[in-house]
C-alpha atoms as a PDB file:
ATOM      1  CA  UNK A   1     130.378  85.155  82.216  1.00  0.00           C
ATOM      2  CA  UNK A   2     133.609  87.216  83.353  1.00  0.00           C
ATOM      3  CA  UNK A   3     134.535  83.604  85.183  1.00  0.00           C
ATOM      4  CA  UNK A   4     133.638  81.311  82.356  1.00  0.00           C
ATOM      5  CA  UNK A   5     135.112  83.671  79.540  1.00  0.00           C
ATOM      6  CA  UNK A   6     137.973  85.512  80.832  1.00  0.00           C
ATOM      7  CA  UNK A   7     139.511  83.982  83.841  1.00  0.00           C
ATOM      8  CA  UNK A   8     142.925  82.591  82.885  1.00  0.00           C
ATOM      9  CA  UNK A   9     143.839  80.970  86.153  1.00  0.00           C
ATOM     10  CA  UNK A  10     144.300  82.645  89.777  1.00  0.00           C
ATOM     11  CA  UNK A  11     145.740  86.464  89.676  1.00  0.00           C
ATOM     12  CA  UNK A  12     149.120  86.749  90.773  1.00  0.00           C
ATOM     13  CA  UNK A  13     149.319  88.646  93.836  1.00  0.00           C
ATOM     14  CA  UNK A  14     149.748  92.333  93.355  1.00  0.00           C
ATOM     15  CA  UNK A  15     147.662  95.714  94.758  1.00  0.00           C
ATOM     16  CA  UNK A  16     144.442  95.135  92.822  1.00  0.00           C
ATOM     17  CA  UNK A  17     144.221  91.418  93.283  1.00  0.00           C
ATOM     18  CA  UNK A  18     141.587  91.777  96.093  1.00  0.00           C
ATOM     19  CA  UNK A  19     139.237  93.263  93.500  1.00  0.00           C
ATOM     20  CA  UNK A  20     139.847  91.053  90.332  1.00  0.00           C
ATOM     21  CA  UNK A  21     136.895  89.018  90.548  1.00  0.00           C
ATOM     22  CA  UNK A  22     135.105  92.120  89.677  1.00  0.00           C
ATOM     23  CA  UNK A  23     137.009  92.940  86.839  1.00  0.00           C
ATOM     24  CA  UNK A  24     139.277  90.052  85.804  1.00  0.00           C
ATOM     25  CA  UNK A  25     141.793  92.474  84.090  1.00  0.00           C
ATOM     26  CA  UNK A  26     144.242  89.592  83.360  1.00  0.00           C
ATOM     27  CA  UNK A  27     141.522  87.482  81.576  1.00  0.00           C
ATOM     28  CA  UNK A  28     140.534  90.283  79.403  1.00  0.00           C
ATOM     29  CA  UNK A  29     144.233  90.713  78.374  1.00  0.00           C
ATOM     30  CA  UNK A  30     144.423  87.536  77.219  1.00  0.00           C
ATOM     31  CA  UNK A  31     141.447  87.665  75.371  1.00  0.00           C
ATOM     32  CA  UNK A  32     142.668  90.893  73.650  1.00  0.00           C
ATOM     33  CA  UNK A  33     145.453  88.791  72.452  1.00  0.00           C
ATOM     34  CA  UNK A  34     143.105  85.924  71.208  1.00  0.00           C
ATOM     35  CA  UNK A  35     141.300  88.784  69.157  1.00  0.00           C
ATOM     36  CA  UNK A  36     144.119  90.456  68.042  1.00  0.00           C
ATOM     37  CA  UNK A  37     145.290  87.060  66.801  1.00  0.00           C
ATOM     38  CA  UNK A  38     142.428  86.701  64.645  1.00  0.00           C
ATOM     39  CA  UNK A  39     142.370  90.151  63.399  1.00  0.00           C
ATOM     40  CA  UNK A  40     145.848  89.712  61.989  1.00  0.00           C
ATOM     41  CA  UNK A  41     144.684  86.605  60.324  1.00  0.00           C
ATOM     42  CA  UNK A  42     141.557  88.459  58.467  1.00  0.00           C
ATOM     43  CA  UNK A  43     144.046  90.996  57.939  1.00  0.00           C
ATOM     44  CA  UNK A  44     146.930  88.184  56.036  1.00  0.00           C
ATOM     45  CA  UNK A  45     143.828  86.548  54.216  1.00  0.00           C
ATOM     46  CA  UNK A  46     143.684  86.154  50.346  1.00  0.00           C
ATOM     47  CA  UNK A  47     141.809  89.316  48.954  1.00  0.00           C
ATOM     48  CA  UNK A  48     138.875  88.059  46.981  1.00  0.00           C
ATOM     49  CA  UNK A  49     140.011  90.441  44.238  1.00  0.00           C
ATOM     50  CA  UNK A  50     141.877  88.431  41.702  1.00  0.00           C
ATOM     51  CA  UNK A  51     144.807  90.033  39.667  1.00  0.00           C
ATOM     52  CA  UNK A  52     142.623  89.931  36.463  1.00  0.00           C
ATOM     53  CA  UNK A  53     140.147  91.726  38.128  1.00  0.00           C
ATOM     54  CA  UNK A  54     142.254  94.243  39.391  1.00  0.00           C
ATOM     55  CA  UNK A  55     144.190  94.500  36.245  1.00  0.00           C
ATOM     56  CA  UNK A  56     140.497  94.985  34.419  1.00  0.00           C
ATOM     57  CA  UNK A  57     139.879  97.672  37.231  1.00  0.00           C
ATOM     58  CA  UNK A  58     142.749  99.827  36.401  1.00  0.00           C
ATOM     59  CA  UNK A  59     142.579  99.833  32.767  1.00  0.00           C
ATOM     60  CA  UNK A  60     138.489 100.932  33.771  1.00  0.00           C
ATOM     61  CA  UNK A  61     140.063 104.096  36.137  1.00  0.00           C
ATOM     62  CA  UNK A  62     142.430 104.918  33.549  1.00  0.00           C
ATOM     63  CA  UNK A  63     140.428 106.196  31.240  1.00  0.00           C
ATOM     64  CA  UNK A  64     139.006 109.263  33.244  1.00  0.00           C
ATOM     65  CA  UNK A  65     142.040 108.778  35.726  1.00  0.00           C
ATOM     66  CA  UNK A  66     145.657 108.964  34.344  1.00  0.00           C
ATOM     67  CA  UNK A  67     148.127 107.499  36.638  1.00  0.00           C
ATOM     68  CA  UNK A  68     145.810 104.463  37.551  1.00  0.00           C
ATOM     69  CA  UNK A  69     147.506 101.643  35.807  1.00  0.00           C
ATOM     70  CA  UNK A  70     150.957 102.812  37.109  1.00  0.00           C
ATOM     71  CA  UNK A  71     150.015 103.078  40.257  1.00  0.00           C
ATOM     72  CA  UNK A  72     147.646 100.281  40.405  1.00  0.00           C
ATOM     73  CA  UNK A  73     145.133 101.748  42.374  1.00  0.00           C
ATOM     74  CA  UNK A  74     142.591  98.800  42.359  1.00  0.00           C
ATOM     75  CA  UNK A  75     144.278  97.067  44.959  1.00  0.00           C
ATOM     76  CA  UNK A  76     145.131 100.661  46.997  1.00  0.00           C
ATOM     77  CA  UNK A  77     142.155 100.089  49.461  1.00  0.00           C
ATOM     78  CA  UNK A  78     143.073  95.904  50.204  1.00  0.00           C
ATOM     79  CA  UNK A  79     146.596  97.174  50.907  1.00  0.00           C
ATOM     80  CA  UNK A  80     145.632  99.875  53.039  1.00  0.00           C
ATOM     81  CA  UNK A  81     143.012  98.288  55.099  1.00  0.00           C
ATOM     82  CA  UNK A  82     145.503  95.053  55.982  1.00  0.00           C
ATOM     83  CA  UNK A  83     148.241  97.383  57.141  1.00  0.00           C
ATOM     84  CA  UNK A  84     146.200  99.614  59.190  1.00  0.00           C
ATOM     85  CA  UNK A  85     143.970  96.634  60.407  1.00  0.00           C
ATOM     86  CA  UNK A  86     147.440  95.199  61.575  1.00  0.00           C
ATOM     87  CA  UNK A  87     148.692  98.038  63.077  1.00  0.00           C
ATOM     88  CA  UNK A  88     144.924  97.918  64.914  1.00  0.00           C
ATOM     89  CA  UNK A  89     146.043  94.046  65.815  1.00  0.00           C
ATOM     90  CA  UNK A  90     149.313  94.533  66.806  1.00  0.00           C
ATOM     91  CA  UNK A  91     148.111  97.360  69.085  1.00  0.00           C
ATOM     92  CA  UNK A  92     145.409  95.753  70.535  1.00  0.00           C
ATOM     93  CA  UNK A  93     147.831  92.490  71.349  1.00  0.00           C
ATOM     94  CA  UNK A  94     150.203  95.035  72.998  1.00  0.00           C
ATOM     95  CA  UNK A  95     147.379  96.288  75.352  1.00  0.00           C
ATOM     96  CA  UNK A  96     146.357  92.804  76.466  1.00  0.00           C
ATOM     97  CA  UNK A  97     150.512  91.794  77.056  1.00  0.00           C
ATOM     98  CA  UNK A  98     149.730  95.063  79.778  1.00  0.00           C
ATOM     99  CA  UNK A  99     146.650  94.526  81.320  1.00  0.00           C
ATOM    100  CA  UNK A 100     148.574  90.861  81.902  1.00  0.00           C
ATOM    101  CA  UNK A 101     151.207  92.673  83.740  1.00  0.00           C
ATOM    102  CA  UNK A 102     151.048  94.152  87.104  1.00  0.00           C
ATOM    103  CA  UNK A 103     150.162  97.664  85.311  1.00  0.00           C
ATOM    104  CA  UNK A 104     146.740  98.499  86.598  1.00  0.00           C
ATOM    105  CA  UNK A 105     147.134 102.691  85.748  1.00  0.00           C
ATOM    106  CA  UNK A 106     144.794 103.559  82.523  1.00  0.00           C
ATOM    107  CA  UNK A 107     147.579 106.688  81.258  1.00  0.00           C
ATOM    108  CA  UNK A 108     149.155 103.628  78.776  1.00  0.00           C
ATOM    109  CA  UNK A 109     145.929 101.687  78.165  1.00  0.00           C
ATOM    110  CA  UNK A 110     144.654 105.161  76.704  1.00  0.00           C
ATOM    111  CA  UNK A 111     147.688 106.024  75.041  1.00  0.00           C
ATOM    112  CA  UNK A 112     147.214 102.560  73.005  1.00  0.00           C
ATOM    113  CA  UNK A 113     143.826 102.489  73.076  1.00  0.00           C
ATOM    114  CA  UNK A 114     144.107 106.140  70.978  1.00  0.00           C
ATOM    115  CA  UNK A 115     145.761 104.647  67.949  1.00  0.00           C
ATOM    116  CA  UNK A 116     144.056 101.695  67.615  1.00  0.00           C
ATOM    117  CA  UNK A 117     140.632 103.871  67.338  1.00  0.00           C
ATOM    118  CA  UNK A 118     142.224 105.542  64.791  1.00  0.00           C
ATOM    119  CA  UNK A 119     143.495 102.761  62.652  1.00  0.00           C
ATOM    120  CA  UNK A 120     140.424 100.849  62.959  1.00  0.00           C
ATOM    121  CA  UNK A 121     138.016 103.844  61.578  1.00  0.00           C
ATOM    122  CA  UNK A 122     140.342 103.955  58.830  1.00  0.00           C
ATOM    123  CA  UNK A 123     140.023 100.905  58.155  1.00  0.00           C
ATOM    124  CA  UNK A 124     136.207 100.812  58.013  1.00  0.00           C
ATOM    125  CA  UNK A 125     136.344 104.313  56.101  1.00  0.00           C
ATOM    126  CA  UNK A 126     138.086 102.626  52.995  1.00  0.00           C
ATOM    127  CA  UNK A 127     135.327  99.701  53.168  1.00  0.00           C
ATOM    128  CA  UNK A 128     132.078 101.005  54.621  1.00  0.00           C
ATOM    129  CA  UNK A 129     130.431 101.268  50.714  1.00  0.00           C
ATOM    130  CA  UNK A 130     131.703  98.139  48.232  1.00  0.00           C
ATOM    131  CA  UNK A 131     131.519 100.024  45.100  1.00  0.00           C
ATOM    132  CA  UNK A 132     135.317  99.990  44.087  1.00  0.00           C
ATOM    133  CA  UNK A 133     134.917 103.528  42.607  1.00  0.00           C
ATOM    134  CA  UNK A 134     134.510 104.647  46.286  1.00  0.00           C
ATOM    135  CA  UNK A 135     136.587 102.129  47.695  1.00  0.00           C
ATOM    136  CA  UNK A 136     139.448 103.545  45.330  1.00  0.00           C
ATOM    137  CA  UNK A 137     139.201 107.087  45.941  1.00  0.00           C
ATOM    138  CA  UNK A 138     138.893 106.630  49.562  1.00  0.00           C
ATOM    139  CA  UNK A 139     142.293 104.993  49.281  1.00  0.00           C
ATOM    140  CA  UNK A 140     143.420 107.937  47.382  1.00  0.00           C
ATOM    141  CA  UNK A 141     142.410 110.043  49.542  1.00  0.00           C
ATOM    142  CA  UNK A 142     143.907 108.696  52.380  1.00  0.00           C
ATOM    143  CA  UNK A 143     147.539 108.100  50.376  1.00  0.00           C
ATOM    144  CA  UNK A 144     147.344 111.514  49.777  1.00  0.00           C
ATOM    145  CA  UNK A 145     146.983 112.111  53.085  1.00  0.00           C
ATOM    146  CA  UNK A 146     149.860 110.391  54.308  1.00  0.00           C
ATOM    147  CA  UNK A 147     152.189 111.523  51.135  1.00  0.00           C
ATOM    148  CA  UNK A 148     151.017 115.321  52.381  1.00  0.00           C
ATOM    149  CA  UNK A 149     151.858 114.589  55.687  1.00  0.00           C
ATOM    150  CA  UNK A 150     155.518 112.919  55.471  1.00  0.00           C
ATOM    151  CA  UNK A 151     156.390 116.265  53.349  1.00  0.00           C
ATOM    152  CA  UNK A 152     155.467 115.216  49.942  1.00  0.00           C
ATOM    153  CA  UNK A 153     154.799 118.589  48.242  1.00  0.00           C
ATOM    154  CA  UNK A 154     158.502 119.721  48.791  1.00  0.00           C
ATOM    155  CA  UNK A 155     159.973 119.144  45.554  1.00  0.00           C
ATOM    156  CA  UNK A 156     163.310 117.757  47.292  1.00  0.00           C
ATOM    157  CA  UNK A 157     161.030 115.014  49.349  1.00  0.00           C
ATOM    158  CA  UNK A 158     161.430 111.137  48.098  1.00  0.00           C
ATOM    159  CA  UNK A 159     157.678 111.218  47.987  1.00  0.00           C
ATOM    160  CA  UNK A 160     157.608 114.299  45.912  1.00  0.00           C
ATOM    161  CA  UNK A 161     157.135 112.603  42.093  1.00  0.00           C
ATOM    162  CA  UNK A 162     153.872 110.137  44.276  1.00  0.00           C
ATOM    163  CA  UNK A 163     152.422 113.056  45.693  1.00  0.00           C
ATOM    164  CA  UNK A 164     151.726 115.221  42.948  1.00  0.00           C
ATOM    165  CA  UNK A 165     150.370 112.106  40.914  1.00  0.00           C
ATOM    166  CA  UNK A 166     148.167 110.822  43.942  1.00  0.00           C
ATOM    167  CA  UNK A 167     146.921 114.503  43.976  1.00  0.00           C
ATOM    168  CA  UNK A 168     146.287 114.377  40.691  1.00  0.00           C
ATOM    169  CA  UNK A 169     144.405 111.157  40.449  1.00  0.00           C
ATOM    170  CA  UNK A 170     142.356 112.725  43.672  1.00  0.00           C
ATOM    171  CA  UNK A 171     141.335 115.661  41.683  1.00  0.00           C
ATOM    172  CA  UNK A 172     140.378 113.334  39.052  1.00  0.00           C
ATOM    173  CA  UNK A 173     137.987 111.452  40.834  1.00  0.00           C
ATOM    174  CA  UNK A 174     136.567 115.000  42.386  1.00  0.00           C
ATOM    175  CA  UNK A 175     136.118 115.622  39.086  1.00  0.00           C
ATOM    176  CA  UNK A 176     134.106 112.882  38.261  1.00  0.00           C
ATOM    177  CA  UNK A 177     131.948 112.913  41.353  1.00  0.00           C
ATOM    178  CA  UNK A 178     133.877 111.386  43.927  1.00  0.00           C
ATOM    179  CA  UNK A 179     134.981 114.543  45.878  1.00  0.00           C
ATOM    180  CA  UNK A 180     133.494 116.216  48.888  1.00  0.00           C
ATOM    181  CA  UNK A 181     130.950 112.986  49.438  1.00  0.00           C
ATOM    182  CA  UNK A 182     134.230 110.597  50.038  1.00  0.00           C
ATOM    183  CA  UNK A 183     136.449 113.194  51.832  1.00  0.00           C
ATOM    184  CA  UNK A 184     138.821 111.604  54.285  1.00  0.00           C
ATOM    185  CA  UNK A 185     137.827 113.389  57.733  1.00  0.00           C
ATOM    186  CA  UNK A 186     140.877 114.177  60.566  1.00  0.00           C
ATOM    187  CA  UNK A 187     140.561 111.273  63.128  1.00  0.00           C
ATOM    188  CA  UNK A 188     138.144 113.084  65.681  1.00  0.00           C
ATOM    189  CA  UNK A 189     135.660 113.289  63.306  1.00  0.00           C
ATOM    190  CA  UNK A 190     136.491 109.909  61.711  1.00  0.00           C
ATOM    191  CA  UNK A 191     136.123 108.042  64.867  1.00  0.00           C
ATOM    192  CA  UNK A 192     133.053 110.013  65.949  1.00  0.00           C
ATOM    193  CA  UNK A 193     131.988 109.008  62.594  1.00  0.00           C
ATOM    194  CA  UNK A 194     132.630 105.274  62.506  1.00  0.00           C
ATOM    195  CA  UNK A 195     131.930 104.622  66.019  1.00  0.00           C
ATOM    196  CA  UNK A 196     128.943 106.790  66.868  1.00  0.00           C
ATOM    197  CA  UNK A 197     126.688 104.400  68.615  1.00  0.00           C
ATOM    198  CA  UNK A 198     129.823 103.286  70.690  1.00  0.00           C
ATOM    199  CA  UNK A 199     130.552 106.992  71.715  1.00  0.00           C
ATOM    200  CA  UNK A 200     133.474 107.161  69.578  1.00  0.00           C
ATOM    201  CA  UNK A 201     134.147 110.360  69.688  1.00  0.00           C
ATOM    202  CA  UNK A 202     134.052 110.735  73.741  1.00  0.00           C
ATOM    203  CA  UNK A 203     136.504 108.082  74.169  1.00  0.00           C
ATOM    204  CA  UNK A 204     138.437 109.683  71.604  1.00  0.00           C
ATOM    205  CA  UNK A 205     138.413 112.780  73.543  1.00  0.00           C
ATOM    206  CA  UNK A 206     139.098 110.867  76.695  1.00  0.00           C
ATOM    207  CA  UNK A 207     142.048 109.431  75.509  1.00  0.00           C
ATOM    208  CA  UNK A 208     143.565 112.396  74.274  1.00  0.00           C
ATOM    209  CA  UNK A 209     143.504 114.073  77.715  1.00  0.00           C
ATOM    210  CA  UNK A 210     145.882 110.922  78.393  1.00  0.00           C
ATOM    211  CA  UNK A 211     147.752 111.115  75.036  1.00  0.00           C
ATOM    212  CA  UNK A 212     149.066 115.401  75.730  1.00  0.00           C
ATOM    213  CA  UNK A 213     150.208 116.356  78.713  1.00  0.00           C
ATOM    214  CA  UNK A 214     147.327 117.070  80.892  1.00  0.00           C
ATOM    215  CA  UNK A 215     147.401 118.533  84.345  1.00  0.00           C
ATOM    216  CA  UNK A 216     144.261 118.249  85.120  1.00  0.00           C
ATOM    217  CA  UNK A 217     143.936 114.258  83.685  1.00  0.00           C
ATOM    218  CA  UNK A 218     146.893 113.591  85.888  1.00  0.00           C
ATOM    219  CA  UNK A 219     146.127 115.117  88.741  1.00  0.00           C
ATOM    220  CA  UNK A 220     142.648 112.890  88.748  1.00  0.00           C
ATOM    221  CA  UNK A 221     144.339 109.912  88.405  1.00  0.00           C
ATOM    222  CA  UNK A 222     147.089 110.382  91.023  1.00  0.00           C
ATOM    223  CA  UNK A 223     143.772 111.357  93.328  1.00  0.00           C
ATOM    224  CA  UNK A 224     141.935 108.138  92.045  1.00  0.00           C
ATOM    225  CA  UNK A 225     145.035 106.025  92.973  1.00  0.00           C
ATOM    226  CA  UNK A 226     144.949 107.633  96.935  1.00  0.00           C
ATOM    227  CA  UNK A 227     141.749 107.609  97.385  1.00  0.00           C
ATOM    228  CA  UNK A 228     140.387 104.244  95.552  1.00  0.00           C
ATOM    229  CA  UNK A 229     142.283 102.844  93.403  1.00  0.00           C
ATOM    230  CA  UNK A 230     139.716 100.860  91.674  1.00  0.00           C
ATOM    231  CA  UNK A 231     138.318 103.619  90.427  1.00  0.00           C
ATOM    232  CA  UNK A 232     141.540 103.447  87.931  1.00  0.00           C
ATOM    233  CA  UNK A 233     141.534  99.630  87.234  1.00  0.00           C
ATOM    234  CA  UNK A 234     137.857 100.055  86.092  1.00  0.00           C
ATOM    235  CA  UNK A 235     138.744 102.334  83.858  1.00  0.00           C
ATOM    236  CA  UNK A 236     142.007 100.110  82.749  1.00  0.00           C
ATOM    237  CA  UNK A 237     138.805  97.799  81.732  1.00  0.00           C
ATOM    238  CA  UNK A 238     136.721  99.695  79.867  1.00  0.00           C
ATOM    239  CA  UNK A 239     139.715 101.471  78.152  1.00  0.00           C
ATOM    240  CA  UNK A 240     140.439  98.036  76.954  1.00  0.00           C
ATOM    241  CA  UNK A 241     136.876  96.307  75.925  1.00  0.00           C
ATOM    242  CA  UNK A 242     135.956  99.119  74.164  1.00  0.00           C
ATOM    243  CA  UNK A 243     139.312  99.718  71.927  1.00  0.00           C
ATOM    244  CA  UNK A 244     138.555  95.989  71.695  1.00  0.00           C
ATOM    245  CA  UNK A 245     135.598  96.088  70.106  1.00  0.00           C
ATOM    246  CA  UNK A 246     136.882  99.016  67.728  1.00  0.00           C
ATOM    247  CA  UNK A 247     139.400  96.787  66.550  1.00  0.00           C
ATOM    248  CA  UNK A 248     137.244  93.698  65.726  1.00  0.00           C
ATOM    249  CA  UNK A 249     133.994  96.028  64.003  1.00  0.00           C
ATOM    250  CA  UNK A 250     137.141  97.234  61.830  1.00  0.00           C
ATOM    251  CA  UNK A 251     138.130  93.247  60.812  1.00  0.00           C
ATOM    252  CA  UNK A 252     134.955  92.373  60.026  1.00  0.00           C
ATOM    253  CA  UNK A 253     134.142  95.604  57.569  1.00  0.00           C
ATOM    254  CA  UNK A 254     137.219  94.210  55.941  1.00  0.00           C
ATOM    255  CA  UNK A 255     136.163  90.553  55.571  1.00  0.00           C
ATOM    256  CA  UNK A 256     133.780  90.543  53.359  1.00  0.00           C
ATOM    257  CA  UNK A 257     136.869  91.477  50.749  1.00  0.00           C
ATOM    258  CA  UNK A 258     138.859  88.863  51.950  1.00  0.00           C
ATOM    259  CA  UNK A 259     138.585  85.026  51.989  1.00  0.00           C
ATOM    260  CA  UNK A 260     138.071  84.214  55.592  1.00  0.00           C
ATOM    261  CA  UNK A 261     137.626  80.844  55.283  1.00  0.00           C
ATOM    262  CA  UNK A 262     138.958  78.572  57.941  1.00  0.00           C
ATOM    263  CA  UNK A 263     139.301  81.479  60.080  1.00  0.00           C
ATOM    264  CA  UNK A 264     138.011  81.411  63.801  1.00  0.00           C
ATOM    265  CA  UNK A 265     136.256  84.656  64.382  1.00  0.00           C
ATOM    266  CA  UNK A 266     134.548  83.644  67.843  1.00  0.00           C
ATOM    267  CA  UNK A 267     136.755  85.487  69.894  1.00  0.00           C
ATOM    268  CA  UNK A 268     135.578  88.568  68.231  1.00  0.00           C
ATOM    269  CA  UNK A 269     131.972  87.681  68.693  1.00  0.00           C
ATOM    270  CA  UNK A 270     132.894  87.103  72.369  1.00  0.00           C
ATOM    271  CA  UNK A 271     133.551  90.387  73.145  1.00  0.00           C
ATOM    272  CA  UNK A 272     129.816  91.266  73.000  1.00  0.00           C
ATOM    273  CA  UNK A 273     128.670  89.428  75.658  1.00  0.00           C
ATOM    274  CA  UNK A 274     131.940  90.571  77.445  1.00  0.00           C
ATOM    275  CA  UNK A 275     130.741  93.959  77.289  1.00  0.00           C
ATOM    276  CA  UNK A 276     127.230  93.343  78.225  1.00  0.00           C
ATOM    277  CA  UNK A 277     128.318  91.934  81.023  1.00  0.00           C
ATOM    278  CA  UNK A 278     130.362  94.497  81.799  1.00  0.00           C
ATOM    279  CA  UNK A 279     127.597  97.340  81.800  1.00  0.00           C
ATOM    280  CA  UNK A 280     126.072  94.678  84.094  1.00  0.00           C
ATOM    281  CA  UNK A 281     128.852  94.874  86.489  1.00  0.00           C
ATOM    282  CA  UNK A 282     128.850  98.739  86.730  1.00  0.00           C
ATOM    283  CA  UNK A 283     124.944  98.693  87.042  1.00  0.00           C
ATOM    284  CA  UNK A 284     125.138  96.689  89.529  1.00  0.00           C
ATOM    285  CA  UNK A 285     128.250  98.723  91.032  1.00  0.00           C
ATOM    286  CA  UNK A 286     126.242 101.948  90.705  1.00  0.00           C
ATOM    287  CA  UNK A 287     123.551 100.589  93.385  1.00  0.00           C
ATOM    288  CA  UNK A 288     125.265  98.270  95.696  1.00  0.00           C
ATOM    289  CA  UNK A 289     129.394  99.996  95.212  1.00  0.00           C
ATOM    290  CA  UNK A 290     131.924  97.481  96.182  1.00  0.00           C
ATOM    291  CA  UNK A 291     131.449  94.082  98.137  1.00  0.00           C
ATOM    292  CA  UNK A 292     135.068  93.290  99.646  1.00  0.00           C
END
């Protein structure tokens, strides 16, 4: 499978190119490119929303939640979940242009890999239920969040006059029954949350070692480096199937709110039997260790 699927040509020459048949690194990269393609189309589609229905929607919130029509807050969670499923795409497209490089050391790989765990929970936070009620106040939530976090409650902030009203539109959905249920959790818990039966919240931790300085984390790798070095380009590879497969869980929670249509999503189905294969590989590793 790794030849069929991932190889992209011969490797160019470099310190881990006697070991690339094991773990085509530059085929993956591409392929991460390919999916991040496609993840910025689901990302650009039409919303199946229509204007009337999301002008229908806000006149609905704004009777138990002033501000609504103002702010428009129907079409809060579509926005949302295309620019942080972008940022997920762009990031991911950024890791493949590296792994296509000569870089073979995980520190960056983790460093991206971090953020684009983050932005694709978020992303299937604000769409995980299709009621728009929860869908809305998710969005709220995390507006509020970001508002809050830019400096928003200083009164001499740009943001200041948005804030208060998003906070007030939050408490208005708590007080309708949308509080404590939708909370928006800090991104340890939100990836743990989102990506449970991937260990989501181990790689998480794992790539925050990488992320803050880290004696320890550096230390290992520099030791990794001397003593086999790859020890580090297999982690390069799982760093980069797994943020992989983040990213394109995240696109598809989204697409069933967008119109897809016409839209090539095999490269994102791919990535499953990459990662099979992969766990095949390091079985397979496990008993027999390198064959040079």
């Amino acid at each position: 499978m790794f030849e069929h699927v991932l190889r992209r040509g011969k490797p160019r020459k470099n310190s881990f190119a006697e070991y690339e048949q094991y773990f085509p690194l530059k085929g993956l990269g591409a392929h991460c490119e390919a999916v991040a393609h496609t993840v910025n189309e689901i990302a650009c589609s039409p919303r199946l929303l229509t204007t009337e229905e999301a002008d229908s929607l806000d006149i609905e919130f704004e009777s138990k939640i002033r501000g609504a029509q103002k702010w428009e807050i129907s079409r809060l969670a579509d926005d949302l979940s295309a620019a942080s499923l972008q940022t997920a795409g762009g990031i991911l497209h950024s890791l493949g242009l590296l792994l296509k490089s000569d870089i073979r050391y995980p520190l960056t790989p983790s460093i991206l890999a971090r953020s684009a765990l983050e932005n694709s929970a978020l992303v299937m936070y604000l769409n995980e239920d299709a009621d728009p009620w929860i869908r809305t106040v998710r969005a709220v939530n995390v507006v509020v969040n970001g508002y809050e976090n830019s400096g928003g409650r200083n009164n001499e902030s740009p943001y200041s006059e948005a804030t208060a009203d998003h906070i007030k539109m939050k408490q208005a959905f708590a007080s309708q029954g949308y509080g404590k249920s939708q909370k928006l959790l800090n991104y340890t818990d939100l990836v743990a949350e989102y990506f449970d039966g991937f260990q989501g919240g181990e790689m998480y931790s794992r790539f925050n070692r990488s992320v803050h300085h880290n004696v320890v984390r550096q230390i290992e790798l520099a030791s990794a480096q001397d003593s086999d070095g790859r020890q580090n380009a297999v982690e390069t590879f799982e760093i980069a199937i797994r943020a992989a497969i983040a990213v394109g869980a995240a696109a598809f929670s989204l697409q069933e709110f967008r119109d897809c249509s016409g839209i090539d999503v095999d490269p994102i189905h791919v990535l499953r039997d990459v990662f099979e294969d992969w766990n095949s590989y390091l079985d397979r590793l496990g008993q027999e260790g390198f064959v040079d």
